[in-house]
Protein backbone atom coordinates (compact mmCIF):
# COMPACT_ATOMS: atom_id res chain seq x y z
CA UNK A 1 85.47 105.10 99.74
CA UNK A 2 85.00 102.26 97.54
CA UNK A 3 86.70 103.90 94.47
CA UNK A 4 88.95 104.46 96.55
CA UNK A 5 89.53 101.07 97.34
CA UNK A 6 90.07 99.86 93.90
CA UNK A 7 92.33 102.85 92.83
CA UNK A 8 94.20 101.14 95.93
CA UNK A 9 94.41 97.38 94.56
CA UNK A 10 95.09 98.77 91.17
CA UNK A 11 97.97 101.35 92.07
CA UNK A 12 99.13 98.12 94.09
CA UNK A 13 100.42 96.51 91.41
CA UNK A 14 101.84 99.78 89.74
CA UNK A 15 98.61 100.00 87.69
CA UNK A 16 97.29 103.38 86.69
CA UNK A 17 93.73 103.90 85.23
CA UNK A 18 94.34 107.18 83.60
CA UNK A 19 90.80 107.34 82.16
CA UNK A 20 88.81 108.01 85.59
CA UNK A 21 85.48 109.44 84.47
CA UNK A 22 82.04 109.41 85.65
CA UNK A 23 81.12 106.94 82.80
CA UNK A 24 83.79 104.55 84.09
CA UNK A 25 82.02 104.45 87.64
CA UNK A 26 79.19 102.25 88.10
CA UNK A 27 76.96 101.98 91.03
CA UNK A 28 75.23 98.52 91.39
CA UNK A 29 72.89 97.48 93.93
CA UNK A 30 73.55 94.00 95.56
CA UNK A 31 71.44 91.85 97.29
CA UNK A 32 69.90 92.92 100.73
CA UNK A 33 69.27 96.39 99.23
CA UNK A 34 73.64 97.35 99.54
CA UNK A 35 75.60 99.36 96.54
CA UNK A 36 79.03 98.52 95.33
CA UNK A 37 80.75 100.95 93.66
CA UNK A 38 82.99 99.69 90.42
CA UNK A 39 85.60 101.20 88.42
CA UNK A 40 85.16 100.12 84.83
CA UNK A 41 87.63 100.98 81.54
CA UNK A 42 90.96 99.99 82.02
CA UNK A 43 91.89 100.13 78.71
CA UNK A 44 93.71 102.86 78.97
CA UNK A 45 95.52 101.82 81.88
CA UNK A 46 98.85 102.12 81.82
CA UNK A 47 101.94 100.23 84.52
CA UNK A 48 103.85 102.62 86.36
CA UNK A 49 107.29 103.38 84.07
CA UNK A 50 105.16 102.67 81.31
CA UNK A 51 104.93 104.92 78.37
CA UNK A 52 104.00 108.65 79.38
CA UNK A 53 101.26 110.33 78.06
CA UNK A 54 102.28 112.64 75.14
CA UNK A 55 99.89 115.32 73.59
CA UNK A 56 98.48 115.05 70.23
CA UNK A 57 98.00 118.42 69.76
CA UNK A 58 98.19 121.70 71.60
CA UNK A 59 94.59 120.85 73.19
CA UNK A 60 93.98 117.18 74.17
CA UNK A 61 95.77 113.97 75.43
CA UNK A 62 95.98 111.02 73.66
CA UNK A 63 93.86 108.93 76.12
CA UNK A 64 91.66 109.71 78.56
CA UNK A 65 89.37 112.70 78.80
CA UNK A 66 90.05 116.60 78.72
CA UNK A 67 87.55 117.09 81.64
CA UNK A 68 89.22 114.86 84.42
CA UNK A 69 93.27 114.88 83.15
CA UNK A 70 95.63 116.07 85.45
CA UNK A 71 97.75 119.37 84.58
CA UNK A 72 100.99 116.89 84.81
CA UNK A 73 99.55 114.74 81.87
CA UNK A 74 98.81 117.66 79.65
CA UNK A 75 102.07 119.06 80.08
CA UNK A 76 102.81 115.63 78.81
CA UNK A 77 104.85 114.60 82.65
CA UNK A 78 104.79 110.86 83.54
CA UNK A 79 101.74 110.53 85.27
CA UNK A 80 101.89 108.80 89.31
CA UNK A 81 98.72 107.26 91.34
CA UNK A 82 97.82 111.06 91.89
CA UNK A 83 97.10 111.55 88.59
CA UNK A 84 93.70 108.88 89.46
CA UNK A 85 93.34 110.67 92.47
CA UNK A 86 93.00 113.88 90.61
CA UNK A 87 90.58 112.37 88.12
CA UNK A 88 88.39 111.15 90.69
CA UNK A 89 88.54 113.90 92.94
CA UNK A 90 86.60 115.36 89.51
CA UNK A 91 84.41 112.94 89.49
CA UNK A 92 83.40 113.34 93.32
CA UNK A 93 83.03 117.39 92.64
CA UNK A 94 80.35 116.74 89.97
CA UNK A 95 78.58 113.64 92.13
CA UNK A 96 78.50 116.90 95.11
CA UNK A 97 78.09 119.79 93.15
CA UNK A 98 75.69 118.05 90.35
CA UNK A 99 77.79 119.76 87.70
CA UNK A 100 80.91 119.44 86.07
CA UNK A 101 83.24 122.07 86.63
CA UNK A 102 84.52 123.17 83.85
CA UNK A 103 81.00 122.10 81.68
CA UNK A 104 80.68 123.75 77.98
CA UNK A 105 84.30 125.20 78.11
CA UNK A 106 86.48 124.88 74.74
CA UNK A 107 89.41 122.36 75.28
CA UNK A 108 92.17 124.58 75.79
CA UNK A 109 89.72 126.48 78.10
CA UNK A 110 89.35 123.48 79.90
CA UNK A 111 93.30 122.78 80.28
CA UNK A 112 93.64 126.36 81.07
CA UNK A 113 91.85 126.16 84.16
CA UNK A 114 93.06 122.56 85.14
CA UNK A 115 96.50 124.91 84.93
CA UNK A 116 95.13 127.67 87.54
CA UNK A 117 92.76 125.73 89.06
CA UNK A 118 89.71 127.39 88.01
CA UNK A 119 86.97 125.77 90.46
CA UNK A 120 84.64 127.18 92.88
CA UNK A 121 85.47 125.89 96.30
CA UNK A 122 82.71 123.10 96.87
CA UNK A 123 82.13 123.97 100.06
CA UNK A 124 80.90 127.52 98.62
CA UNK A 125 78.49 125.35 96.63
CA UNK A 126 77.68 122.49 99.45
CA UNK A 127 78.55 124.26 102.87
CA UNK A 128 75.60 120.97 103.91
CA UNK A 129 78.79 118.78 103.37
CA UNK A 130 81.41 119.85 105.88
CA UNK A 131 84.26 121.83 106.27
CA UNK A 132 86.47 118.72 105.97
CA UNK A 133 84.98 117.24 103.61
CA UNK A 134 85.17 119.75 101.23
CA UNK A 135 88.53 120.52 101.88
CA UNK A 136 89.26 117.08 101.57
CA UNK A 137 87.85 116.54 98.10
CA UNK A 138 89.42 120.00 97.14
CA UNK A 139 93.34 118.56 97.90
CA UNK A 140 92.24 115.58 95.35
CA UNK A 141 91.80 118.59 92.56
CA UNK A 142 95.12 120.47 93.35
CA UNK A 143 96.84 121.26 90.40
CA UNK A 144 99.99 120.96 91.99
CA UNK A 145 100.33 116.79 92.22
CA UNK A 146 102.81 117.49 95.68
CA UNK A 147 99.60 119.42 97.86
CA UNK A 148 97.50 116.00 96.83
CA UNK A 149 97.36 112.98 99.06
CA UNK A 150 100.47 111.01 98.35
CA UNK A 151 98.66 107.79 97.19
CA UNK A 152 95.14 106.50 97.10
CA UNK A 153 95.81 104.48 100.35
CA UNK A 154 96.76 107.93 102.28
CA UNK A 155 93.30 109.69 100.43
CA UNK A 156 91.09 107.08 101.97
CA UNK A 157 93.05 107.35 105.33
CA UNK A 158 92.17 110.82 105.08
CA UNK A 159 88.67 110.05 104.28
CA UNK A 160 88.32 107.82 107.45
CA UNK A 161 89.60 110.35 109.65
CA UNK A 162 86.93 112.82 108.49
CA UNK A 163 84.42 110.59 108.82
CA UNK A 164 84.98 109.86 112.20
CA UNK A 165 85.34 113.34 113.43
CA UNK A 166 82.32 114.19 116.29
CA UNK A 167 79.96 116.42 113.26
C-alpha cells in the first residue's frame, strides 16, 4: 500500500521510476514500533514524454534491471506509470513467494518469459493469501500493459477493495 502511495505522488507529477527493484525498497521502523515503506533510486527516473528507453543490445535495457522491466520497455515502447506498476508487482511476487521468478535464468531467458509471461500463478504457490489477492498482484505482472490497473492510484483502489472484502 505504501509503495503504492509513492508510485502515486511520483506518477503525479509525470514522474516515472523505471528502476523499481527490491533493493530500491526499504522498510524502516519508526517510532512506537510502526514501518514505513520507502522507494529509494530515482536516478533513473525519467518525466513522462521524456526520452524512451532504447535497448543496448538484443538482451538488456539501458537502465533499470532485466528482472523487473516491463515487456513494453524491452521492446524499446515509451514506458507509462504501468511500467512501475509492473516492476513492483515483481517485487510483491518475490516478497509472497520468497523467490524471484525468473531467478538464475540467462537474460534473454529472462525477457523471453517477461514476453509470455512465464510465472507460476502465486496463488498456486500462496493459496494462504487469497483468491483476490493473488489475482490482484497477478494483473500488476500482465505482460500486456492494457489488462494492468490503469495507474497506481486505480492499483491501490483495487487493493482497498480487497482488503475490505468479509475473508
Amino acid at each position: 500500500h505504501q509503495c503504492l502511495n509513492a508510485l502515486i505522488a511520483a506518477h503525479q507529477i509525470n514522474l516515472l521510476h523505471l528502476d523499481i527493484t527490491p533493493s530500491n525498497i526499504i522498510l524502516l521502523e519508526m517510532p512506537g514500533g510502526f514501518f514505513h515503506v520507502k522507494i529509494l533510486d530515482f536516478g533513473l527516473s525519467r518525466f513522462i514524454k521524456s526520452e524512451t528507453p532504447r535497448l543496448t543490445d538484443e538482451n538488456s535495457v539501458s537502465y533499470g534491471s532485466p528482472l523487473y522491466a516491463s515487456p513494453e520497455i524491452f521492446r524499446g515502447e515509451t514506458p507509462d506509470c504501468r511500467a512501475d506498476l509492473y516492476a513492483l508487482g515483481f517485487c510483491l511476487y518475490l516478497a509472497a513467494a520468497q523467490k524471484d521468478a525468473f531467478a538464475g535464468l540467462s537474460a534473454e531467458a529472462v525477457r523471453e518469459h517477461h514476453f509470455n509471461h512465464d510465472i507460476i500463478d502465486l496463488h498456486a504457490l500462496r493459496p494462504d493469501l487469497g483468491k483476490a489477492f493473488c489475482s490482484w498482484l497477478m494483473r500488476l505482472i500482465e505482460p500486456q500493459r492494457e489488462n494492468r490497473p490503469p495507474t497506481a492510484l486505480a492499483a491501490r483502489a483495487e487493493l482497498i477493495e480487497i482488503s475490505q472484502r468479509p475473508a
